[in-house]
C-alpha atoms as a PDB file:
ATOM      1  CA  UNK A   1     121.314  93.762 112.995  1.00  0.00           C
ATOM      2  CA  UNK A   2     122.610  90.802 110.820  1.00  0.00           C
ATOM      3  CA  UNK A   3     119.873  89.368 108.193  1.00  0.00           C
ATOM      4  CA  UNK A   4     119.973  85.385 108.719  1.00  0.00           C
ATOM      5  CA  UNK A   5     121.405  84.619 105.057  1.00  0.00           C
ATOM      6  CA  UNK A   6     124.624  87.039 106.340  1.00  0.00           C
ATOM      7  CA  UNK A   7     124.412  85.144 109.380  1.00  0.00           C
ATOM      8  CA  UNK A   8     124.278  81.849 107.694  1.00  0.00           C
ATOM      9  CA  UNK A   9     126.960  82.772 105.067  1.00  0.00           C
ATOM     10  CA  UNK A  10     129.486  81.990 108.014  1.00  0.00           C
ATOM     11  CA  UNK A  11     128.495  78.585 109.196  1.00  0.00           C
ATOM     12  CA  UNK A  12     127.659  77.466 105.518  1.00  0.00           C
ATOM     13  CA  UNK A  13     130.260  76.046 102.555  1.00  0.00           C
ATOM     14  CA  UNK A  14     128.097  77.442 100.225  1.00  0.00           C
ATOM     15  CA  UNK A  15     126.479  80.773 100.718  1.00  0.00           C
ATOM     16  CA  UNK A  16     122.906  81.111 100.751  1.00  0.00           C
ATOM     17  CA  UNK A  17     120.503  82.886  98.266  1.00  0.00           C
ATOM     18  CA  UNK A  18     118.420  85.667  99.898  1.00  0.00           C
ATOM     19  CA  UNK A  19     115.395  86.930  98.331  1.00  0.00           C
ATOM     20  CA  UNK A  20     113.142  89.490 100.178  1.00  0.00           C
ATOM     21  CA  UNK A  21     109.607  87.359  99.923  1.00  0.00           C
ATOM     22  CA  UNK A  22     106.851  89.529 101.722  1.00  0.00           C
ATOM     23  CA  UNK A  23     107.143  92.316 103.678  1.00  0.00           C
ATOM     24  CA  UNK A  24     104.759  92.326 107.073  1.00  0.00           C
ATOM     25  CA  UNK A  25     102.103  93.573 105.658  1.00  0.00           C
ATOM     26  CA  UNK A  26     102.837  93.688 101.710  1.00  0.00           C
ATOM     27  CA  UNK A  27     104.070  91.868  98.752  1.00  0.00           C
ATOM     28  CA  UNK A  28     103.190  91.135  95.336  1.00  0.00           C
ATOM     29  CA  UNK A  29     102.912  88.336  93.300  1.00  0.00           C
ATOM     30  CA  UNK A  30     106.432  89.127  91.488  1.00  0.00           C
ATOM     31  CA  UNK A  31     108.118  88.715  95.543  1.00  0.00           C
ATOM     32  CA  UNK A  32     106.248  85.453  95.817  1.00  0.00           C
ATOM     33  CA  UNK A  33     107.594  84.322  92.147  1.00  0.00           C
ATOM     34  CA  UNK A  34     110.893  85.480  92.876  1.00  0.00           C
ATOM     35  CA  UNK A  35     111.252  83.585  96.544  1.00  0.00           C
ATOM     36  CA  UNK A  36     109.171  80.581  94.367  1.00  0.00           C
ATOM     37  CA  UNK A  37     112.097  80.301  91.811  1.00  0.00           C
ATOM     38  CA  UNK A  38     114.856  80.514  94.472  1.00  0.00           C
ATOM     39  CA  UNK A  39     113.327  77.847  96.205  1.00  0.00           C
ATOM     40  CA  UNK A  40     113.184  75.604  93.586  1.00  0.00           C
ATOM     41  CA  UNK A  41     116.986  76.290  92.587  1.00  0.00           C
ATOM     42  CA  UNK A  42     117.635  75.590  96.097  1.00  0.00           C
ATOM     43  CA  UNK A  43     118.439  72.486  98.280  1.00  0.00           C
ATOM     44  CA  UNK A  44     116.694  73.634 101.322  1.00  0.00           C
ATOM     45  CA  UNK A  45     114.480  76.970 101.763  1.00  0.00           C
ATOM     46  CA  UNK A  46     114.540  78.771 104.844  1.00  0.00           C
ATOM     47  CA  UNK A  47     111.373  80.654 105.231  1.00  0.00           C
ATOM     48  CA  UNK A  48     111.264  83.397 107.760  1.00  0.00           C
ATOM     49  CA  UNK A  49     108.032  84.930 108.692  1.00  0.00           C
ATOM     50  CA  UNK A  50     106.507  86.997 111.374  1.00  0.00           C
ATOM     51  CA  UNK A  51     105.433  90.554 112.459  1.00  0.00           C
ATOM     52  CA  UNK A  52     106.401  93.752 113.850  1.00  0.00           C
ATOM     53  CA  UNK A  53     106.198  94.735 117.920  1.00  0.00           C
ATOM     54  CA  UNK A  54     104.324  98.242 118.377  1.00  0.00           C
ATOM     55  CA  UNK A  55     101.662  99.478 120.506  1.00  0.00           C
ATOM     56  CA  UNK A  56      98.008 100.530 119.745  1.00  0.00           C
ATOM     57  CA  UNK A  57      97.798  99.988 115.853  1.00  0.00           C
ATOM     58  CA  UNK A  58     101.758 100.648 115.280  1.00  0.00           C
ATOM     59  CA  UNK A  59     102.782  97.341 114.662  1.00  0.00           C
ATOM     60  CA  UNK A  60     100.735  93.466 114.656  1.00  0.00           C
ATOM     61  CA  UNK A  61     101.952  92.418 117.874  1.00  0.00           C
ATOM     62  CA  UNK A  62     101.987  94.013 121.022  1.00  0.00           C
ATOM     63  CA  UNK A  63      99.581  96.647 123.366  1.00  0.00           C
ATOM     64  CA  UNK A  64      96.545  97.229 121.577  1.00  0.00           C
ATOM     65  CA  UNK A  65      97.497  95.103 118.614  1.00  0.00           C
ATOM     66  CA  UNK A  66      94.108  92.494 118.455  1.00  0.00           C
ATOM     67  CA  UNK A  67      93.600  90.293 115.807  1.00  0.00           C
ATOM     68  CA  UNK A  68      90.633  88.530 114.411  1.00  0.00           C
ATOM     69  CA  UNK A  69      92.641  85.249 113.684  1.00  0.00           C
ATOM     70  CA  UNK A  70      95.944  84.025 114.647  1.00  0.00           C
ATOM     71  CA  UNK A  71      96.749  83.635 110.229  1.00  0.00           C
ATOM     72  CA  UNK A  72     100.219  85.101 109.871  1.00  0.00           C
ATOM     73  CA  UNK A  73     100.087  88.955 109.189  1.00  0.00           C
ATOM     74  CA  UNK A  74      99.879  90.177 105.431  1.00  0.00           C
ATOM     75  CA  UNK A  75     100.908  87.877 102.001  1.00  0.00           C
ATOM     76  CA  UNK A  76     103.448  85.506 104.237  1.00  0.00           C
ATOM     77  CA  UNK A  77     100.927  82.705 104.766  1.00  0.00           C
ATOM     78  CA  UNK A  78     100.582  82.798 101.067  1.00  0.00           C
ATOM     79  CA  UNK A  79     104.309  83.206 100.589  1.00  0.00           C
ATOM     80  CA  UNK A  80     105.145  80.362 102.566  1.00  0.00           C
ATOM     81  CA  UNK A  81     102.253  77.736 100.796  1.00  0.00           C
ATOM     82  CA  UNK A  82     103.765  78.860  97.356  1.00  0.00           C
ATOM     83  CA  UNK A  83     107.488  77.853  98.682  1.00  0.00           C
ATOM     84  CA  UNK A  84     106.449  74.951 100.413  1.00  0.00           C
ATOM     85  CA  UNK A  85     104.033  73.909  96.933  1.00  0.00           C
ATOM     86  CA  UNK A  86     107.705  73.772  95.104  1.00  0.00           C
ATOM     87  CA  UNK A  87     108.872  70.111  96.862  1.00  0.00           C
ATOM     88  CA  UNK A  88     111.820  71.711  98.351  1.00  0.00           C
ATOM     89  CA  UNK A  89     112.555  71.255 101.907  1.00  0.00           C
ATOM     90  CA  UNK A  90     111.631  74.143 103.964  1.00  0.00           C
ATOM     91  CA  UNK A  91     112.522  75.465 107.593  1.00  0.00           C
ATOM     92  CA  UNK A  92     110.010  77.881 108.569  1.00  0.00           C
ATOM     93  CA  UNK A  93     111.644  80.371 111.117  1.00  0.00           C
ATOM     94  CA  UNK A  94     109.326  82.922 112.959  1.00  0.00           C
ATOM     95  CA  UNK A  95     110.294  85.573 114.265  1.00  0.00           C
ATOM     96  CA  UNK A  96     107.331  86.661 116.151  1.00  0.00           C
ATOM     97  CA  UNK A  97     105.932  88.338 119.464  1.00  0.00           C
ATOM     98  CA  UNK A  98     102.177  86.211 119.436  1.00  0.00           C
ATOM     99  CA  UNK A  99     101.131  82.842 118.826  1.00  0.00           C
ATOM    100  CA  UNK A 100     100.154  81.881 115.128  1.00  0.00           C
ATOM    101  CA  UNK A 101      98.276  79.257 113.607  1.00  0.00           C
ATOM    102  CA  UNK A 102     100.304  77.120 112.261  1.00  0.00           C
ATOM    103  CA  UNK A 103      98.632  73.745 111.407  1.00  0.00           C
ATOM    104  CA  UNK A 104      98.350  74.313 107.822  1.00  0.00           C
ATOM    105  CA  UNK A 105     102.232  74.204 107.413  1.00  0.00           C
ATOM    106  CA  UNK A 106     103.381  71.752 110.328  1.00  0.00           C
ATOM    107  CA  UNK A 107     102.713  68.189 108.360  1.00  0.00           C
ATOM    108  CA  UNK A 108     104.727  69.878 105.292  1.00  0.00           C
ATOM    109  CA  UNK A 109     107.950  72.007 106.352  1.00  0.00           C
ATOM    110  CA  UNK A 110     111.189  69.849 107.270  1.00  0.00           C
ATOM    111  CA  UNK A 111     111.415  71.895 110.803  1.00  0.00           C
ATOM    112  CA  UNK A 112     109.623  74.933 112.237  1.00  0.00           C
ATOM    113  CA  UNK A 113     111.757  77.206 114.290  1.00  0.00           C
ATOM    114  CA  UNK A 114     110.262  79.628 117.060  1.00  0.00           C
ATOM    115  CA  UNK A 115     112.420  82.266 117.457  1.00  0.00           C
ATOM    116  CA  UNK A 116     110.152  84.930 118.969  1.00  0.00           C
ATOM    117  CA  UNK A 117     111.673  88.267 119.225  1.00  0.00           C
ATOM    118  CA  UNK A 118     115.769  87.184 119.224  1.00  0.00           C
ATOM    119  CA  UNK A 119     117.467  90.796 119.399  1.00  0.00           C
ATOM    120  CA  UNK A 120     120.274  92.073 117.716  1.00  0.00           C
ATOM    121  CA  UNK A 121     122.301  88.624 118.051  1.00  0.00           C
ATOM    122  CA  UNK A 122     119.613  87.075 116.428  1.00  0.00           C
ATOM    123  CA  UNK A 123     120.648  86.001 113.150  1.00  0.00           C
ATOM    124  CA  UNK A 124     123.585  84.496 114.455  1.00  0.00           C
ATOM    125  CA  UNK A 125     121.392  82.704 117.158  1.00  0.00           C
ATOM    126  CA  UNK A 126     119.289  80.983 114.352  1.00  0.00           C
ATOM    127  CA  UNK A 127     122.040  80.388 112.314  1.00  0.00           C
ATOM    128  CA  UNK A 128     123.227  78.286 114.834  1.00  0.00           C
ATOM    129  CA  UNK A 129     120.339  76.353 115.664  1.00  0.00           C
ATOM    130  CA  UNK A 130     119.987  75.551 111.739  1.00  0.00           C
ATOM    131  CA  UNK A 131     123.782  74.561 111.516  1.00  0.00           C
ATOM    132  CA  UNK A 132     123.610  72.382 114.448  1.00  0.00           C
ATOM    133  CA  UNK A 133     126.214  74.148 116.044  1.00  0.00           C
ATOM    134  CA  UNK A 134     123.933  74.908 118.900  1.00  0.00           C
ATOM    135  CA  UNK A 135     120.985  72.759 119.895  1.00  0.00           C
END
């Protein structure tokens, strides 16, 4: 499967800077600086969050996966306040099997995608939503 800045690369003049952010569940403080400073070198930051299918405790959506709150999973909530806090216009793209609460972001990214669980041709899906090739 693609990763949406390969997928981008070919719809784009300019190719697109990808930095790794969060993981689902992990991240540290360097990831958020380093997706922080690409965001500020950047014209528009493209944000993509969200969680991993599995059943009964093996991943944050799916069978047996309850949550407490509908916060996104992990250090991405923080990770995308700390991009958004830079001025640059952000897309936020999930890429998720449940709901999430959203509201703190929605007044202050440029668009909010809902991809939900795209497949393997799901870069290239996105990438064309974002490009405007599709609609």
């Amino acid at each position: 499967m693609r990763r949406l800045d390969e997928a981008l690369a070919g719809v784009s003049e300019t190719a697109p800077t990808f930095v790794e952010g969060t993981g689902f569940l992990d991240g540290t403080d360097e990831d958020i600086e380093r997706a922080v400073e690409a965001a500020r070198a950047a014209d528009v930051a493209v944000v993509t969050v969200g969680d991993i299918a599995g059943l009964f405790g093996g991943g944050t959506s799916g069978e047996g996966c309850d949550v407490v709150d509908l916060s996104l999973p992990g250090r991405q909530g923080e990770l995308v306040d700390a991009v958004l806090d830079t001025g640059t216009p952000t897309v936020l793209v999930l890429v998720t099997g449940r709901p999430y609460a959203l509201g703190r972001y929605a007044d202050r990214c440029a668009a909010i995608v809902q991809a939900f669980m795209p497949g393997v041709e799901g870069a290239d899906a996105i990438a064309g939503v974002l490009s405007g090739r599709v609609n």
